[in-house]
C-alpha atoms as a PDB file:
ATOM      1  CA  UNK A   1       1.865 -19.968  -8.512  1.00  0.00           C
ATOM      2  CA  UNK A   2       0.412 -16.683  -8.335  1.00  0.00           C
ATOM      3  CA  UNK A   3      -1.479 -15.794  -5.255  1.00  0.00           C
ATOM      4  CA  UNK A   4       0.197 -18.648  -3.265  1.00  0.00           C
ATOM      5  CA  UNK A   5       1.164 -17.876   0.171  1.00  0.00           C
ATOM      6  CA  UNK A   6       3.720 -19.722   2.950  1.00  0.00           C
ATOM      7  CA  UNK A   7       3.255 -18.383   6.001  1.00  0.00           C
ATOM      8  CA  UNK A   8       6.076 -16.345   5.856  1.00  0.00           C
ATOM      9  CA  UNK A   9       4.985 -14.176   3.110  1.00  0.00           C
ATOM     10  CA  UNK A  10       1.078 -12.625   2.418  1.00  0.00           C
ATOM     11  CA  UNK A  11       0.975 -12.423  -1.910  1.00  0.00           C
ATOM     12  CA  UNK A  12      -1.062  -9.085  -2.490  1.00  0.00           C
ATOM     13  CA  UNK A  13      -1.474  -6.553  -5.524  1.00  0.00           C
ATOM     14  CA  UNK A  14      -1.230  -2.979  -4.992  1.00  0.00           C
ATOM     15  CA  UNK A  15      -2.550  -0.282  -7.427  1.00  0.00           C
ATOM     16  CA  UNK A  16      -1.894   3.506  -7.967  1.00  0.00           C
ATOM     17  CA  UNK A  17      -4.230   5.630  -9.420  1.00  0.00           C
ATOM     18  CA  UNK A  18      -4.764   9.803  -9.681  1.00  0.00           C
ATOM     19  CA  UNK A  19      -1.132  10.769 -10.632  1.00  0.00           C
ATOM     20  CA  UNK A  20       0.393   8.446  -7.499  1.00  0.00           C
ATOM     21  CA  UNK A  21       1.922   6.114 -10.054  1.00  0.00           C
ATOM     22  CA  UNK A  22       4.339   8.918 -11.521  1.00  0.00           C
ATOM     23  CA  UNK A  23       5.859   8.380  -7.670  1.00  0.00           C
ATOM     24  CA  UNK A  24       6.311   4.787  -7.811  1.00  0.00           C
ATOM     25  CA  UNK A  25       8.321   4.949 -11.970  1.00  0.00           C
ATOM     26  CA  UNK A  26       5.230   4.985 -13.305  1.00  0.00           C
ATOM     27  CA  UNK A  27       4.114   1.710 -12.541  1.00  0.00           C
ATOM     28  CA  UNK A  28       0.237   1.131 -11.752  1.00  0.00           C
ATOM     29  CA  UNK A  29       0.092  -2.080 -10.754  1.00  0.00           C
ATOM     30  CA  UNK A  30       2.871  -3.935  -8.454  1.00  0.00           C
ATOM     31  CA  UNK A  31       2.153  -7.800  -7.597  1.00  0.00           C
ATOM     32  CA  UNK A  32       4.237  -7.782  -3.891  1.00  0.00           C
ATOM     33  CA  UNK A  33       4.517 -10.858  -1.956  1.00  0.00           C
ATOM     34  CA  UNK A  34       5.436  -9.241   1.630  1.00  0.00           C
ATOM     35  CA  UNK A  35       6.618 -10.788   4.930  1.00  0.00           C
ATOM     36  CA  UNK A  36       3.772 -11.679   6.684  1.00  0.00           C
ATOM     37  CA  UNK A  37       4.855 -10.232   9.886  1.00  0.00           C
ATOM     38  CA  UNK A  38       6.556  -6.486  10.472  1.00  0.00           C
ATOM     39  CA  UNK A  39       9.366  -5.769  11.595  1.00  0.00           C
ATOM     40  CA  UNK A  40       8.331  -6.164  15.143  1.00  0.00           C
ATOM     41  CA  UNK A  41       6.496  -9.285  14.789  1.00  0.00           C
ATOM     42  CA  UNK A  42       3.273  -8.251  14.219  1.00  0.00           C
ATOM     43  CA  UNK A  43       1.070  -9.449  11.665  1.00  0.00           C
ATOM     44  CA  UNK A  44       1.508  -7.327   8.514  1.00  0.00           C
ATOM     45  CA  UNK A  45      -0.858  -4.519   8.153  1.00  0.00           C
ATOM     46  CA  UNK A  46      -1.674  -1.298   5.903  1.00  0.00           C
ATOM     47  CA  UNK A  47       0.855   0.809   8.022  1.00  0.00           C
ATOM     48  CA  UNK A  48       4.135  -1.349   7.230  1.00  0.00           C
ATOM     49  CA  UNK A  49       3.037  -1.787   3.365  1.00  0.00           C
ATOM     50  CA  UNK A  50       2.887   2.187   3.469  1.00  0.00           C
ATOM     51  CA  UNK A  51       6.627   1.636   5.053  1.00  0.00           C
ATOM     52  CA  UNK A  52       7.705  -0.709   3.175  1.00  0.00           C
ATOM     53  CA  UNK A  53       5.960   0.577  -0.318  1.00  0.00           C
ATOM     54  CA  UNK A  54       8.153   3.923   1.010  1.00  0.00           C
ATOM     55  CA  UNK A  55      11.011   1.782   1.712  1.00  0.00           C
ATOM     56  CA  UNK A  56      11.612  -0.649  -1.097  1.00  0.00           C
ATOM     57  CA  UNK A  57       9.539   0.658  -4.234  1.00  0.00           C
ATOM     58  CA  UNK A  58       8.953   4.678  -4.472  1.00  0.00           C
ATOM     59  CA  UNK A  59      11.684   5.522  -6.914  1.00  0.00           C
ATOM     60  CA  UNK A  60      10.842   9.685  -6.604  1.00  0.00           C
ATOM     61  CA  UNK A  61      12.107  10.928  -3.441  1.00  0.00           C
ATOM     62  CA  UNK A  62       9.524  13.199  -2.673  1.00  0.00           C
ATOM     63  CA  UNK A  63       7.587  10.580  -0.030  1.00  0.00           C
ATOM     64  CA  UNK A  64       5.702  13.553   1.507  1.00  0.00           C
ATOM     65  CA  UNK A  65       3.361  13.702  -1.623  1.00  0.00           C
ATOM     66  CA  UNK A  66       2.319   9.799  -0.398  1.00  0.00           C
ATOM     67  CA  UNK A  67       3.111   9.737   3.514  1.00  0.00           C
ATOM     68  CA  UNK A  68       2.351  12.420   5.988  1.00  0.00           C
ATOM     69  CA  UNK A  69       3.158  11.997   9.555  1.00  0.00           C
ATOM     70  CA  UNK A  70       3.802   8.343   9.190  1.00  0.00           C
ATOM     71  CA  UNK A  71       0.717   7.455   7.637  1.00  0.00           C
ATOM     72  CA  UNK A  72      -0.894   8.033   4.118  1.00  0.00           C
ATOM     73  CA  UNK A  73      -1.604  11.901   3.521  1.00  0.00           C
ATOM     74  CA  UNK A  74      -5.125  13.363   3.233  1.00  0.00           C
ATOM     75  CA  UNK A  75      -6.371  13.534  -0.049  1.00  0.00           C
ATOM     76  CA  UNK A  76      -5.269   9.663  -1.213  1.00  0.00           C
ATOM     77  CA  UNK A  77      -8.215   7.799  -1.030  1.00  0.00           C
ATOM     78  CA  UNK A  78      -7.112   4.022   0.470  1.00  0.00           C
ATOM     79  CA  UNK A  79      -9.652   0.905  -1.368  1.00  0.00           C
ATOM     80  CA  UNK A  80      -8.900  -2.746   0.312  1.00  0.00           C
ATOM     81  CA  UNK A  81     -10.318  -5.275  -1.964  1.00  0.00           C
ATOM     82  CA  UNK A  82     -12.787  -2.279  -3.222  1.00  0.00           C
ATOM     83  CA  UNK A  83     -14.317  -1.190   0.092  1.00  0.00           C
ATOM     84  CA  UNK A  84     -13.339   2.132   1.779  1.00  0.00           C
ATOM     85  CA  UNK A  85     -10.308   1.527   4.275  1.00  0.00           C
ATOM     86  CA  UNK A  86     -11.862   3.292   6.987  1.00  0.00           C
ATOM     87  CA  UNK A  87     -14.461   0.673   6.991  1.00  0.00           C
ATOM     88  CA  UNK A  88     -11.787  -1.664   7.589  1.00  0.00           C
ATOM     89  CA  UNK A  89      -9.672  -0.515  10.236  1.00  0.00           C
ATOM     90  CA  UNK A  90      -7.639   1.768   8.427  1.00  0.00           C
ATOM     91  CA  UNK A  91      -3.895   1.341   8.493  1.00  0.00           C
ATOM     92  CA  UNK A  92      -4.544  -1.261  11.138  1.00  0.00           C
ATOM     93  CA  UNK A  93      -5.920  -3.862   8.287  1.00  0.00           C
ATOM     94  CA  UNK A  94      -3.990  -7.107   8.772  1.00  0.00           C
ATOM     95  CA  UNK A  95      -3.189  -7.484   5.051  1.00  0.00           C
ATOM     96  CA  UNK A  96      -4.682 -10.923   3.679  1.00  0.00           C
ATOM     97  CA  UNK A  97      -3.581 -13.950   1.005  1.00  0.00           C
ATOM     98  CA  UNK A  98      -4.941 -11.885  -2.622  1.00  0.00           C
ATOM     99  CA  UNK A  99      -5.951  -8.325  -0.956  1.00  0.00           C
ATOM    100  CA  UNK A 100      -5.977  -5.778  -3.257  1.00  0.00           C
ATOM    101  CA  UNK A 101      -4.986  -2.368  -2.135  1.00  0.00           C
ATOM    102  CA  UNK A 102      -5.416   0.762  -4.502  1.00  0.00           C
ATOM    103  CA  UNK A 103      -4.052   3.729  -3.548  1.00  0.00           C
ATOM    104  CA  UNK A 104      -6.389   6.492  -5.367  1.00  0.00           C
ATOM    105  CA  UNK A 105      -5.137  10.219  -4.911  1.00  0.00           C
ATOM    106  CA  UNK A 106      -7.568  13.098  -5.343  1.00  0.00           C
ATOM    107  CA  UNK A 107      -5.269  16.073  -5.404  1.00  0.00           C
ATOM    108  CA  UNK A 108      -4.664  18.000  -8.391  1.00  0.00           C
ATOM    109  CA  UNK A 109      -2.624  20.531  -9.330  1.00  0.00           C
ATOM    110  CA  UNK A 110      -3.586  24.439 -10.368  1.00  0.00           C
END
């Protein structure tokens, strides 16, 4: 029943690409079926996936290589369903039934 939302839940698949998957236990792809409203009622958006991703799934503690002042740090690139998040509304997306949300980062090491 993959893909299937009530409206209590919004069924999404998040990717990690660039190194970000070594903080999430290596995993690149994550299938997430989140509440469909936040924790203050409002309807689900990039912002509390970034909490709740920060919340529920990184495994490595160090959340400032993802999150920056409560948001996602300069330097990851953000793709909703393959277009550029800014053109969407940023964190303030309201996350849809099948989006898919890659988180790319473009920092590297020297």
């Amino acid at each position: 029943m993959s893909g299937i939302t009530d409206e209590k839940t919004v069924s999404i698949t998040v990717e990690f690409s660039g190194g970000l998957e070594l903080l999430f236990d290596n995993e690149r792809k994550l299938s997430l079926a989140l509440p469909s409203r936040d924790e203050n009622g409002a309807t689900s958006n990039i912002a509390y996936l970034v909490r709740y991703l920060c919340e529920t799934t990184m495994k490595d503690p160090r959340k400032d290589l993802f999150v920056l002042d409560g948001t996602v740090r300069p330097g990851i690139l953000v793709l909703i369903n393959d277009a550029d998040w800014e053109l969407e509304g940023e964190d303030q997306y309201e996350l849809q039934a099948n989006d898919n949300i890659l988180f790319v980062s473009t920092l590297h090491g020297g």
